[in-house]
Protein backbone atom coordinates (compact mmCIF):
# COMPACT_ATOMS: atom_id res chain seq x y z
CA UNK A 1 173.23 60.33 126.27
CA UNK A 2 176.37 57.94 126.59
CA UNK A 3 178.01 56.40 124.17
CA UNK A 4 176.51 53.00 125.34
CA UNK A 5 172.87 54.10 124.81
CA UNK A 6 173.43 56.09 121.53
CA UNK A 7 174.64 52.73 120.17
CA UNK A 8 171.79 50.59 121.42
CA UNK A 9 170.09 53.41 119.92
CA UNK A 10 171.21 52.95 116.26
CA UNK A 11 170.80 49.18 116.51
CA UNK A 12 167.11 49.90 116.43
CA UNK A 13 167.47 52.93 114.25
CA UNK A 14 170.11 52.61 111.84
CA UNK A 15 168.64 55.39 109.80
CA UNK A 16 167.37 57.62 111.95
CA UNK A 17 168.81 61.22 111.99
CA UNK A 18 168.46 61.77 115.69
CA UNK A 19 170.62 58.31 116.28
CA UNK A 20 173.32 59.68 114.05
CA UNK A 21 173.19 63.15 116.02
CA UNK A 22 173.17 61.16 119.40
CA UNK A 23 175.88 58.90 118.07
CA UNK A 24 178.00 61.57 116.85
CA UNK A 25 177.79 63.72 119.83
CA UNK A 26 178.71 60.55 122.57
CA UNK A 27 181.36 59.73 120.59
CA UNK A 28 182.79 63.50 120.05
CA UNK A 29 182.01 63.86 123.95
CA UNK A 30 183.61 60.54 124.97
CA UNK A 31 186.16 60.79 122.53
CA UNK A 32 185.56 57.54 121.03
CA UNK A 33 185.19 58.48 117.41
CA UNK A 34 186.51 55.52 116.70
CA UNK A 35 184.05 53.27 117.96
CA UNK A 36 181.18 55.39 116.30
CA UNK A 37 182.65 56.17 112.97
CA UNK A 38 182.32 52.67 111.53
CA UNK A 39 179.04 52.15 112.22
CA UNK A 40 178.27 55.72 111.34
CA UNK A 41 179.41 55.15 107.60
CA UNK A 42 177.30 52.37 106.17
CA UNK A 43 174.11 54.04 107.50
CA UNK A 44 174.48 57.44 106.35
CA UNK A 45 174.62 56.30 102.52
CA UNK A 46 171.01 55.14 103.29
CA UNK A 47 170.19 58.49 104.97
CA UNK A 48 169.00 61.34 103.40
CA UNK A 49 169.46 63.98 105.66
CA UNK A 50 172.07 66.90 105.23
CA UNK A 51 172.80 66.67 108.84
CA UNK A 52 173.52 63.05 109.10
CA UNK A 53 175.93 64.39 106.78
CA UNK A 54 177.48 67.12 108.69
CA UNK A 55 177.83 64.85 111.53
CA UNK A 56 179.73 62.43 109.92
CA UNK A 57 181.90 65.27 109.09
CA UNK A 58 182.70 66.36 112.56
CA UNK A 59 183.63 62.75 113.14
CA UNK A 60 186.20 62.29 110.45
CA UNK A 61 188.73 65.12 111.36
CA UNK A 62 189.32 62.92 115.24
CA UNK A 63 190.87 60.17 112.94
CA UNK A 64 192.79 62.50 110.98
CA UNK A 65 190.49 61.76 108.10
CA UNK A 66 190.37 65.44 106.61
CA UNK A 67 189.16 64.60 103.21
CA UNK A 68 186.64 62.38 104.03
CA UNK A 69 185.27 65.18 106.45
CA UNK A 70 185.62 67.69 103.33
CA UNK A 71 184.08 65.82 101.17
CA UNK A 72 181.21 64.67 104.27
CA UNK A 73 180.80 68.53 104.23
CA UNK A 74 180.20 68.82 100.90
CA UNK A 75 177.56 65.91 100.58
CA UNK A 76 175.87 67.94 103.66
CA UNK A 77 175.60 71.37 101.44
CA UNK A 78 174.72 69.96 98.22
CA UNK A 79 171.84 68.02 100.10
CA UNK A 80 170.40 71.67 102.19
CA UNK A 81 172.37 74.06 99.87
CA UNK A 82 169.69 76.46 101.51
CA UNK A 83 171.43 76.00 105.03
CA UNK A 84 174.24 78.44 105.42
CA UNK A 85 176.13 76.37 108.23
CA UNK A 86 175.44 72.76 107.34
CA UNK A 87 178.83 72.38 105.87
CA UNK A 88 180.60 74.21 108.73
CA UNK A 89 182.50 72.65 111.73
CA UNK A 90 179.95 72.94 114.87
């Protein structure tokens, strides 16, 4: 998926967990974490999932953002404490 289409995508679906993951991974791929990280923000507050989490996480660290990807990481865990590598970096 481009970057182009995983942003159409979130238009429609700004809380889906599989636009975040598409999102995340055109923008890590293109290397425009820039364009996806501010978008990316708002939306996961209203998301639930642990991985929408994570993802945000592995966005942060491209803007040198290291605490917000820490503490990204931690919001991941304490959401699937059960999952041993949600809080990892993929």
């Amino acid at each position: 998926m481009t970057l182009a289409s995983a942003l159409a995508s979130m238009t429609s679906k700004p809380t889906n967990p599989e636009a975040f993951e598409d999102l995340a991974r055109a923008a890590l791929a293109e290397e425009e974490e820039e364009r996806a990280l501010p978008l990316f923000t708002p939306g996961v507050m209203k998301a639930s999932s642990a991985r929408t989490w994570q993802w945000k996480g592995l966005l942060e660290p491209s803007l040198d953002e290291h605490g917000l990807a820490l503490r990204s990481f931690a919001e991941a865990a304490r959401r699937d404490p059960s999952h041993a590598l949600i809080a990892a970096w993929d």
